[in-house]
C-alpha atoms as a PDB file:
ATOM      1  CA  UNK A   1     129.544 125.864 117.475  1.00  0.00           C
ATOM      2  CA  UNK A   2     127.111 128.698 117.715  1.00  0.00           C
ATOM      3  CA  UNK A   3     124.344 128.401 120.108  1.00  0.00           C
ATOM      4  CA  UNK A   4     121.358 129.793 119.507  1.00  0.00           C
ATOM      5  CA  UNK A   5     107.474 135.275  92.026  1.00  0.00           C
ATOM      6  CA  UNK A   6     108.056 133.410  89.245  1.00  0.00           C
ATOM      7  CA  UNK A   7     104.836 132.732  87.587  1.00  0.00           C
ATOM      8  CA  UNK A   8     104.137 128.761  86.992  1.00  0.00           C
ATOM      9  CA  UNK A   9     103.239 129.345  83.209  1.00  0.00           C
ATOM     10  CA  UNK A  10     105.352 126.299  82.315  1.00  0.00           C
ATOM     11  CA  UNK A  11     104.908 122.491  81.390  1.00  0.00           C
ATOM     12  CA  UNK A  12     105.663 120.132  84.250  1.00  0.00           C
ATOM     13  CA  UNK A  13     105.850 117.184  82.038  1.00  0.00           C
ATOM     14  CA  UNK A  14     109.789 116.365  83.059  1.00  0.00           C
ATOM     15  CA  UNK A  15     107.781 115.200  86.827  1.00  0.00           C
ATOM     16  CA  UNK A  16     105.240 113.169  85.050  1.00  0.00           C
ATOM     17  CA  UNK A  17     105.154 109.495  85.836  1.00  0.00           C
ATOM     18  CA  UNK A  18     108.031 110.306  88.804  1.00  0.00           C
ATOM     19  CA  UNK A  19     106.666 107.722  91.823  1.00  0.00           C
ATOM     20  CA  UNK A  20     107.539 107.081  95.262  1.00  0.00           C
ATOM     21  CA  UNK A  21     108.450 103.330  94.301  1.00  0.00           C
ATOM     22  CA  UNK A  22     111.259 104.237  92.405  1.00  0.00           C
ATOM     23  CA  UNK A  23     113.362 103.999  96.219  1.00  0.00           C
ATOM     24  CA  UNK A  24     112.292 102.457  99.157  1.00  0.00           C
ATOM     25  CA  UNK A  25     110.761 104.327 102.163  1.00  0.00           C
ATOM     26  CA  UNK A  26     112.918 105.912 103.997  1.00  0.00           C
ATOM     27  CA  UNK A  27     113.304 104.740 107.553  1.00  0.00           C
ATOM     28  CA  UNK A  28     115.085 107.713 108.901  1.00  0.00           C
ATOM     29  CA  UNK A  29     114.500 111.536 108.516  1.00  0.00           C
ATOM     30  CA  UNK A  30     117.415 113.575 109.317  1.00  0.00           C
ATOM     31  CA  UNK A  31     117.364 116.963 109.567  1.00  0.00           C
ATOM     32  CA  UNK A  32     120.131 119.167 109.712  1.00  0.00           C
ATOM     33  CA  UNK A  33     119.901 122.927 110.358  1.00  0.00           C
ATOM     34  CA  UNK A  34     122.561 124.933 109.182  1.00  0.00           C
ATOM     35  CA  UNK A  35     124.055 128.200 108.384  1.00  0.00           C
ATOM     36  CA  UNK A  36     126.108 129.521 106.091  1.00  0.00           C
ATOM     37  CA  UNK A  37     127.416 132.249 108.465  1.00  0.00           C
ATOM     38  CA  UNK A  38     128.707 129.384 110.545  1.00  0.00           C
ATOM     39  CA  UNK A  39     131.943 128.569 110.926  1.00  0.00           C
ATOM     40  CA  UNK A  40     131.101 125.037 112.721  1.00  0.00           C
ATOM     41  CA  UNK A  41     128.891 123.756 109.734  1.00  0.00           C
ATOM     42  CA  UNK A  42     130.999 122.863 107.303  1.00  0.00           C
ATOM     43  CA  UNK A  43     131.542 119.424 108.700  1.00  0.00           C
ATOM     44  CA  UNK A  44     127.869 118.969 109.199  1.00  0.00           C
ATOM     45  CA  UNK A  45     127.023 119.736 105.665  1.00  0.00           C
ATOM     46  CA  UNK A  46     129.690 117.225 104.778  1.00  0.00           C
ATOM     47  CA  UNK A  47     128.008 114.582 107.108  1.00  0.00           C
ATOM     48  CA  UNK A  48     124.667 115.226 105.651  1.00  0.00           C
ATOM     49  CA  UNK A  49     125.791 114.482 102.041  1.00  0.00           C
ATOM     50  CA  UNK A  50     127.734 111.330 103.456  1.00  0.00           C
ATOM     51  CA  UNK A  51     124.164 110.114 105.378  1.00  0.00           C
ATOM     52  CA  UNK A  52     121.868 110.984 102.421  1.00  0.00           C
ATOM     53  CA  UNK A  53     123.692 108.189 100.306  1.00  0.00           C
ATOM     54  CA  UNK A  54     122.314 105.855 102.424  1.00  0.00           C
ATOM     55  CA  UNK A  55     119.181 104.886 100.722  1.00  0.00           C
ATOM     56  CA  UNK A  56     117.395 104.313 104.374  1.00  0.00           C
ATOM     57  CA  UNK A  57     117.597 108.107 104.765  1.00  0.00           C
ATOM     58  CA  UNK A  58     115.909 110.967 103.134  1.00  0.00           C
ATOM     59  CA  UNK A  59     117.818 114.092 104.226  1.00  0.00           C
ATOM     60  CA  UNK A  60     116.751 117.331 104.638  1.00  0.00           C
ATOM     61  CA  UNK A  61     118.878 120.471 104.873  1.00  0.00           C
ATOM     62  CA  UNK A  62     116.920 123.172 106.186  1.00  0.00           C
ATOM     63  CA  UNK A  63     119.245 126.820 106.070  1.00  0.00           C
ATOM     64  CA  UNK A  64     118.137 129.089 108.623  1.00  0.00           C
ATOM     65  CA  UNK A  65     118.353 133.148 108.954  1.00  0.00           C
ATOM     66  CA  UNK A  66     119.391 133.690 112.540  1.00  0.00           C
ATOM     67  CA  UNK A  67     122.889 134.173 111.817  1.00  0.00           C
ATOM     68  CA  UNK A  68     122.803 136.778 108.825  1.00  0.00           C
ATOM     69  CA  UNK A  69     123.864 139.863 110.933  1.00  0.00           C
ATOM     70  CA  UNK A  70     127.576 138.540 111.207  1.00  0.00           C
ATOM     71  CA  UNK A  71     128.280 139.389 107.700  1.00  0.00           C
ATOM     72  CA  UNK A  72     126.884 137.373 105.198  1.00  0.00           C
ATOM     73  CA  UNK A  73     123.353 136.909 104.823  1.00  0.00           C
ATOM     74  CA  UNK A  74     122.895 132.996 103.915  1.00  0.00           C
ATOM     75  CA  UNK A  75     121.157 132.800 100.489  1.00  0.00           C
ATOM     76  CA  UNK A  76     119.461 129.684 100.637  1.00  0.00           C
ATOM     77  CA  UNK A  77     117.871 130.289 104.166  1.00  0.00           C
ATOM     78  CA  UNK A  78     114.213 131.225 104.804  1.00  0.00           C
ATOM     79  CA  UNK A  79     112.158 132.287 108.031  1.00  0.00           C
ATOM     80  CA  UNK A  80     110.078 129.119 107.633  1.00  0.00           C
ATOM     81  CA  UNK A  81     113.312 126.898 107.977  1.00  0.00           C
ATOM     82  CA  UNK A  82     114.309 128.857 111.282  1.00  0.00           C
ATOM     83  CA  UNK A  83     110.819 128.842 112.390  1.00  0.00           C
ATOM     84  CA  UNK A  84     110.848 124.892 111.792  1.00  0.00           C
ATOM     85  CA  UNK A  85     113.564 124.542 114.324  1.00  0.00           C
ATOM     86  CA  UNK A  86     112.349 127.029 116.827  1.00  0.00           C
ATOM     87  CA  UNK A  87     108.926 125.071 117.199  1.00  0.00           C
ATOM     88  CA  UNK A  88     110.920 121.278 117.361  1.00  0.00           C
ATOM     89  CA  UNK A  89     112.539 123.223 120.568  1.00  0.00           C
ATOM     90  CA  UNK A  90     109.515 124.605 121.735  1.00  0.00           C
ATOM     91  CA  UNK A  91     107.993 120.675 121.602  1.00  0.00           C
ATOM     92  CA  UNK A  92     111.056 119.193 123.250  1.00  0.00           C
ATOM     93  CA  UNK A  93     110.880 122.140 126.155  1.00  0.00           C
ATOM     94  CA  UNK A  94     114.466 123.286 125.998  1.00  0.00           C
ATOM     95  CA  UNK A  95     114.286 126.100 123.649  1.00  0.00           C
ATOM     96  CA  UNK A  96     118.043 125.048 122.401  1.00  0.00           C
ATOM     97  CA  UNK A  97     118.274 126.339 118.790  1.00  0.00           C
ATOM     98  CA  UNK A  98     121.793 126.119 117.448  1.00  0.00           C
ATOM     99  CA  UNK A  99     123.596 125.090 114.474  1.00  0.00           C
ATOM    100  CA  UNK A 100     124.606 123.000 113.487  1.00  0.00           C
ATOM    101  CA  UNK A 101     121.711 120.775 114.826  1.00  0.00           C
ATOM    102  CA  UNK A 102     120.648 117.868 113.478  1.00  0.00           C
ATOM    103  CA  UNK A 103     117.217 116.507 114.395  1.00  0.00           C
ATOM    104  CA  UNK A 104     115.781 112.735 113.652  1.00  0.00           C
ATOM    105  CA  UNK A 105     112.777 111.712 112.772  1.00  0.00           C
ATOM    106  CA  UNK A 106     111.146 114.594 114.680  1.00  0.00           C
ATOM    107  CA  UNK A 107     111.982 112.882 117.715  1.00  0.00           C
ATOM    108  CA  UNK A 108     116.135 113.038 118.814  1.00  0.00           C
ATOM    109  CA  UNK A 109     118.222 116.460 118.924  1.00  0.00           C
ATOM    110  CA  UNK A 110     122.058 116.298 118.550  1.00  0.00           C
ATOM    111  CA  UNK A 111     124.956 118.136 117.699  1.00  0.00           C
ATOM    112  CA  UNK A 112     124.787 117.945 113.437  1.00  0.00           C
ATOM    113  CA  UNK A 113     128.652 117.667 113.186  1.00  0.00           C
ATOM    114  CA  UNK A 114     129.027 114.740 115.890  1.00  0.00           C
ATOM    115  CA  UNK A 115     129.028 111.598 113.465  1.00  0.00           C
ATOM    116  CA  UNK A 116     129.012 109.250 116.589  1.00  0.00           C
ATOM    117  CA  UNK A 117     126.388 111.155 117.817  1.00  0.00           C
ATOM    118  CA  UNK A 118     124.261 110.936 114.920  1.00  0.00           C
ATOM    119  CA  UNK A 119     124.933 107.788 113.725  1.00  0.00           C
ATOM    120  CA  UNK A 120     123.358 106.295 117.498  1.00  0.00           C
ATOM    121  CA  UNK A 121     120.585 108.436 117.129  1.00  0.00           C
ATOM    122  CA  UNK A 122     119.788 107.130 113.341  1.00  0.00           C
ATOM    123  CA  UNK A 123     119.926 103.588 114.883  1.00  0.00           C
ATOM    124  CA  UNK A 124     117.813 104.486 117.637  1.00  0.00           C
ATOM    125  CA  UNK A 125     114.837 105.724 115.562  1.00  0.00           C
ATOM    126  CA  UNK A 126     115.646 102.706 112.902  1.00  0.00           C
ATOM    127  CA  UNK A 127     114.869 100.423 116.126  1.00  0.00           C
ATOM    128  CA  UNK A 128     112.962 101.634 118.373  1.00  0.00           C
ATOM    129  CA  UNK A 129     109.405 103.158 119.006  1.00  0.00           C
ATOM    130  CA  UNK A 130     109.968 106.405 116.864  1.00  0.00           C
ATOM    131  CA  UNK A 131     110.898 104.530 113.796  1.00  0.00           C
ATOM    132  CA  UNK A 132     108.865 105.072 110.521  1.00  0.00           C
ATOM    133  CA  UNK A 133     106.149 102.613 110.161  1.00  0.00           C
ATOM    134  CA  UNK A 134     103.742 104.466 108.762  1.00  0.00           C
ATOM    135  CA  UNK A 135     102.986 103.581 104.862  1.00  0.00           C
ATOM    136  CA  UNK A 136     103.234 106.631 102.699  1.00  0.00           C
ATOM    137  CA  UNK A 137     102.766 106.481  98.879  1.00  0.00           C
ATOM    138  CA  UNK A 138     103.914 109.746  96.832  1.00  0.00           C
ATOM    139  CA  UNK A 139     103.573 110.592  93.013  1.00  0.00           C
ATOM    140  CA  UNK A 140     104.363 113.523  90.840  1.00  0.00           C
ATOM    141  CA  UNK A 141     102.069 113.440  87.240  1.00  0.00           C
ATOM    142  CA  UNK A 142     100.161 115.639  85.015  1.00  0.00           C
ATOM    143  CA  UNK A 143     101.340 118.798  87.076  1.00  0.00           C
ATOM    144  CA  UNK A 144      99.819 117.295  90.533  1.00  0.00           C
ATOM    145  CA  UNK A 145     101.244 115.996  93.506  1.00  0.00           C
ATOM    146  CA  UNK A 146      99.106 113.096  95.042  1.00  0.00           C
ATOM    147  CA  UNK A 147     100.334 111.348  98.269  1.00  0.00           C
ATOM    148  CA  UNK A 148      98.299 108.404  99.789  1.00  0.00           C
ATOM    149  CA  UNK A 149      98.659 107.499 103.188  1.00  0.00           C
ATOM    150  CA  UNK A 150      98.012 104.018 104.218  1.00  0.00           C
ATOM    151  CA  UNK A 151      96.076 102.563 107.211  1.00  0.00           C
ATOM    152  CA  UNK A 152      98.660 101.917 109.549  1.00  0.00           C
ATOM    153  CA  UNK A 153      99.697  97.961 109.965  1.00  0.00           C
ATOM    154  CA  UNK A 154      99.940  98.130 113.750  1.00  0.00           C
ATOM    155  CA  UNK A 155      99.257 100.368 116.997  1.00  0.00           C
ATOM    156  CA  UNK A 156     101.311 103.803 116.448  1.00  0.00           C
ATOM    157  CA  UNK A 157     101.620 105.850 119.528  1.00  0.00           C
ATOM    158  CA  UNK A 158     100.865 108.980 118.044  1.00  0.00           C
ATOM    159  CA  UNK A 159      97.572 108.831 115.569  1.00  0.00           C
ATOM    160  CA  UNK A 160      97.064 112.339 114.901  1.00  0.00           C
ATOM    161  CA  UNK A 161      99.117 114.814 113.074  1.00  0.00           C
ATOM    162  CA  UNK A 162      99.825 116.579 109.741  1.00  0.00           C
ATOM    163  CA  UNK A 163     100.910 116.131 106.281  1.00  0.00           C
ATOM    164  CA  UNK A 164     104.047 118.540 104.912  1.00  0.00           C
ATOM    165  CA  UNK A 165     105.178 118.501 101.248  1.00  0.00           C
ATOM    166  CA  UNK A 166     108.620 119.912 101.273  1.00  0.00           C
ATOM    167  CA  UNK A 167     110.488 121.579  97.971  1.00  0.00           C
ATOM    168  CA  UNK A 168     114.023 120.378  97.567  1.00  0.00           C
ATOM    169  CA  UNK A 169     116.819 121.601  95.736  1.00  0.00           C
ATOM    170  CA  UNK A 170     118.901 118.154  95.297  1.00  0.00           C
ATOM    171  CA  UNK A 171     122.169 119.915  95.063  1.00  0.00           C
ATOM    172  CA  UNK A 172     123.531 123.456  95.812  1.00  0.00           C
ATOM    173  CA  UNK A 173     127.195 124.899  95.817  1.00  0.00           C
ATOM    174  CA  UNK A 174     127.410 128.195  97.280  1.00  0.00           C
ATOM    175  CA  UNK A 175     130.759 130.299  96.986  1.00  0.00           C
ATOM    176  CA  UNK A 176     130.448 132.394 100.388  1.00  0.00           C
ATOM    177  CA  UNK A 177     132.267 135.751 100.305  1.00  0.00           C
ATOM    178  CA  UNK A 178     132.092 137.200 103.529  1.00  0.00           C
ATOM    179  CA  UNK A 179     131.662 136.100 107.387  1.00  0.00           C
ATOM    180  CA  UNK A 180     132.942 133.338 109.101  1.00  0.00           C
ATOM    181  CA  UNK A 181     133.015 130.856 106.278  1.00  0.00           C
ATOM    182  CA  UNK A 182     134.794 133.680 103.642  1.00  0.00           C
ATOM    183  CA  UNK A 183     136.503 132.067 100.577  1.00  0.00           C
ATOM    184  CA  UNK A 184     134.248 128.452 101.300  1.00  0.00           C
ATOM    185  CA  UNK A 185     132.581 126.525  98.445  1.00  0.00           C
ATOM    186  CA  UNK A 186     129.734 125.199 100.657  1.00  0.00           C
ATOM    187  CA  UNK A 187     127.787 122.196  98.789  1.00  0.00           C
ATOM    188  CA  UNK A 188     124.425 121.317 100.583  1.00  0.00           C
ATOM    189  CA  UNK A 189     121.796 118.295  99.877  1.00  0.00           C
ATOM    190  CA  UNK A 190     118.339 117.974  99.814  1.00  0.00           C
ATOM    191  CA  UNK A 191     117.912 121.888 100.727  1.00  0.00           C
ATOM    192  CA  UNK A 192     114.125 122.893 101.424  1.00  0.00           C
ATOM    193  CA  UNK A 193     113.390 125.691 100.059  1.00  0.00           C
ATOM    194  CA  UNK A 194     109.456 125.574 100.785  1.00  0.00           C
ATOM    195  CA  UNK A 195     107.184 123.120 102.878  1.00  0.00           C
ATOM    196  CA  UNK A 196     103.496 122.862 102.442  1.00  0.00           C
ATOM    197  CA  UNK A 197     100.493 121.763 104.594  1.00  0.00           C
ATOM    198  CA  UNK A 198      98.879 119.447 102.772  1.00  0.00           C
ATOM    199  CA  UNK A 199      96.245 118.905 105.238  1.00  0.00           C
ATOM    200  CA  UNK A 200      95.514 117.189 109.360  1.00  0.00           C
ATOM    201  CA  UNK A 201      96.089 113.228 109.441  1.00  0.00           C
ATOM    202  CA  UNK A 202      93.397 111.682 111.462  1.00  0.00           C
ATOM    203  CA  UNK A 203      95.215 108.324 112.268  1.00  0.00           C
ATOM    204  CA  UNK A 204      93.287 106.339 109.417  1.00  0.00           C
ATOM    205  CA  UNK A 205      94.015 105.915 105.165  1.00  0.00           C
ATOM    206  CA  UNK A 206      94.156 109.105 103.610  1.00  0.00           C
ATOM    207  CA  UNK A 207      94.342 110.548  99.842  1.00  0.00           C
ATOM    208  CA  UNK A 208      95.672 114.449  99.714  1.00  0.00           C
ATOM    209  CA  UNK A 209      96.208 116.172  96.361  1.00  0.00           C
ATOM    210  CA  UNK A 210      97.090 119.302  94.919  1.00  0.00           C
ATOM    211  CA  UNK A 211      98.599 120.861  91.951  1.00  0.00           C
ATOM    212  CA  UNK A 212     102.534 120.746  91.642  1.00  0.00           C
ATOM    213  CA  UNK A 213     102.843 124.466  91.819  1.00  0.00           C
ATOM    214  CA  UNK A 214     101.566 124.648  95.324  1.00  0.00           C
ATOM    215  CA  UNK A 215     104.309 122.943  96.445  1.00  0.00           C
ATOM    216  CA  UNK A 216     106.828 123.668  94.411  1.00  0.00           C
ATOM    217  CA  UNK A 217     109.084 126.739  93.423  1.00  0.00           C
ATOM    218  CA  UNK A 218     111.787 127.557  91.196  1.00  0.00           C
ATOM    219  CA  UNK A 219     114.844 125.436  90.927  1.00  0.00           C
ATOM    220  CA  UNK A 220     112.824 122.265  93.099  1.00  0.00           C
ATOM    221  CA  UNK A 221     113.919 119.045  91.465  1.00  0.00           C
ATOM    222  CA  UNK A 222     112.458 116.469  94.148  1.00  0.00           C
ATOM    223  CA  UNK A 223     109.481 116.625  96.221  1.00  0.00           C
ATOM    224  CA  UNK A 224     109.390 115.241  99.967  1.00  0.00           C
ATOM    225  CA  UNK A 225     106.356 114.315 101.945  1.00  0.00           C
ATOM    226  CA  UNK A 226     106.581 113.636 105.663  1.00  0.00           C
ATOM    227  CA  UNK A 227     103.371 112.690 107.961  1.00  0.00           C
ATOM    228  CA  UNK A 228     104.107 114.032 111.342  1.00  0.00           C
ATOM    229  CA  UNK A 229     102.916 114.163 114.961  1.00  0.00           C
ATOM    230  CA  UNK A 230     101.974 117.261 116.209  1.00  0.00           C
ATOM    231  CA  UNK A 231     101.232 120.749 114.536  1.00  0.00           C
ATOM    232  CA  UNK A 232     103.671 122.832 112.485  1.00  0.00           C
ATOM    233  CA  UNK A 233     104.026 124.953 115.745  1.00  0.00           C
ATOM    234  CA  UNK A 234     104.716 121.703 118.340  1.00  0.00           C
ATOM    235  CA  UNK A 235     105.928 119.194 115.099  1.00  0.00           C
ATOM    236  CA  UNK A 236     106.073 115.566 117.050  1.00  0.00           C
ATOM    237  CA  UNK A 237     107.596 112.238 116.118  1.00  0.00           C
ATOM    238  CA  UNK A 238     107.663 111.640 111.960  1.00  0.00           C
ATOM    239  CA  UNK A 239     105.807 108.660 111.352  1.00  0.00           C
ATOM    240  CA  UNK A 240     105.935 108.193 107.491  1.00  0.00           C
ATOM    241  CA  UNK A 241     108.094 109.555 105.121  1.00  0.00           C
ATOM    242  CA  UNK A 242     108.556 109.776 101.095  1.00  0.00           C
ATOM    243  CA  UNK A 243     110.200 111.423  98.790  1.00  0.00           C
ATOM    244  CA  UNK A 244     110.407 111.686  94.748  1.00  0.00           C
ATOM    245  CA  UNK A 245     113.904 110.457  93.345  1.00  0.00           C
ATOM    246  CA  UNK A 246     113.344 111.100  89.664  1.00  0.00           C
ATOM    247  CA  UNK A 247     116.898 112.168  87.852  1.00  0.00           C
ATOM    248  CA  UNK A 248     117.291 115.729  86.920  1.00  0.00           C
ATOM    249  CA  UNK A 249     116.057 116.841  83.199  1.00  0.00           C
ATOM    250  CA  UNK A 250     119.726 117.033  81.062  1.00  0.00           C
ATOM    251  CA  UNK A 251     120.192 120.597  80.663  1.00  0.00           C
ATOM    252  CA  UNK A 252     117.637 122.111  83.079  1.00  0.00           C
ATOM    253  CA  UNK A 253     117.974 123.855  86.279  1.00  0.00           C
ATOM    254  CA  UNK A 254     115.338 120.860  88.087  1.00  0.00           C
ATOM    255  CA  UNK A 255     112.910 119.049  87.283  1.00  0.00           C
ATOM    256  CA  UNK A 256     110.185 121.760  86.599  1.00  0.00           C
ATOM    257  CA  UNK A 257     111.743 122.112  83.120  1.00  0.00           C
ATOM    258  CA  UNK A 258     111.228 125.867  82.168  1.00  0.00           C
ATOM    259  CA  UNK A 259     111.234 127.049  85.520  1.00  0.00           C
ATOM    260  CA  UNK A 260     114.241 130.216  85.844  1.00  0.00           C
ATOM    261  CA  UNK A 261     116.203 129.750  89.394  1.00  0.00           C
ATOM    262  CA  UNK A 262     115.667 132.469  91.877  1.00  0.00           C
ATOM    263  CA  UNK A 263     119.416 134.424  92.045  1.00  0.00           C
ATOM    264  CA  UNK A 264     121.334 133.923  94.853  1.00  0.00           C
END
């Protein structure tokens, strides 16, 4: 384990009619940060794609950059990703930043390849005070994302935060030619590949919309929304979650049908 532009000019009618109710909320968030250059993260990717067919979870796989100077430069990470992590250890106060690291619902740190580990931790934010209970309602139509949060049913112990909209790429294999991981077909879930502030979350019912290409980018075929605690700099316990399941477009790279992928 190691411690530590295209133009939009495009129709977006492939997203239209997509809506949050197609799945349940999720009640768990799990992130995993990972690293191609790392030799420890295979299994953690592998775990990942294992807890993401749970339907309770929405999984996010967030690459970071931090590890690019050992001979491969992972091609899915971005400084946002590795800044996301740094600030969750900034919050918690113990400045660990490693990978692979798996973080739930904003709130528990583990070790991302420890199954046992992370399966206790899932149940402990399913259960206890950090679980999601925070109604969030998400839609994709007419080349706009619109995400409605409810008025929460009961006392939450955190009643101010912020609302992210993160770009996924459902699916990525990535043939890695140098570094640690040299001769690996890596495949990765749910991989952000931008997150958006959508706006602050005052603790009351909330409407926040803005056109799809704001949010989106090249290659995104789902859209996630999380409301969280805190500030993108000290991010805090997740409190709602959602995220846009509709099926890739036969043919296309994602769901923004027209949209060329970025190269690797």
């Amino acid at each position: 384990m190691r411690v530590a532009a295209l133009a939009f000019a495009v129709s977006f009618a492939a997203l239209s009619g997509a809506q949050a109710g197609d799945a349940p909320q999720p009640r768990g968030v799990i992130e995993l940060f990972t690293s191609q250059g790392c030799s420890s993260c295979p299994p953690a990717d592998r775990l990942a794609k294992e807890l993401s067919r749970d339907g309770n979870n929405l999984v996010l796989t967030l690459p970071v950059d931090y590890w690019d100077y050992l001979g491969w430069k992972d091609t899915l990470a971005t400084p946002a990703n590795t800044a996301r992590q740094k600030a969750y250890a900034s919050a918690r106060g113990d400045r660990k930043v490693f990978t692979p690291q798996i973080i739930v619902n904003g709130a528990e740190a583990t070790l991302g390849g420890d199954g046992a580990a992370v399966a206790g931790a899932v149940t402990r934010a399913e259960t206890g005070t950090k679980a999601l209970t925070l109604p969030v309602a998400l839609s994709v139509a007419d080349g706009r994302v619109a995400v409605t949060v409810a008025a929460p049913k009961g006392p939450l112990a955190e009643t101010r935060g912020e609302v992210w909209a993160f770009a996924l790429d459902r699916a990525r294999t990535v043939q890695i030619g140098r570094g640690e991981n040299a001769g690996r077909a890596v495949s990765y879930v749910n991989v952000v590949r931008k997150m958006t502030r959508l706006g602050a979350w005052d603790g009351d019912a909330a409407h926040f919309e803005v056109p799809l290409d704001e949010v989106a980018r090249p290659g995104t075929d789902a859209i996630a929304v999380l409301v969280q605690a805190g500030s993108g700099g000290q991010p805090g316990a997740i409190l709602g979650a959602a995220v846009n399941n509709a099926p890739p477009t036969p043919g296309a790279a994602g769901l923004l049908s027209g949209l060329t992928r970025d190269p690797l």
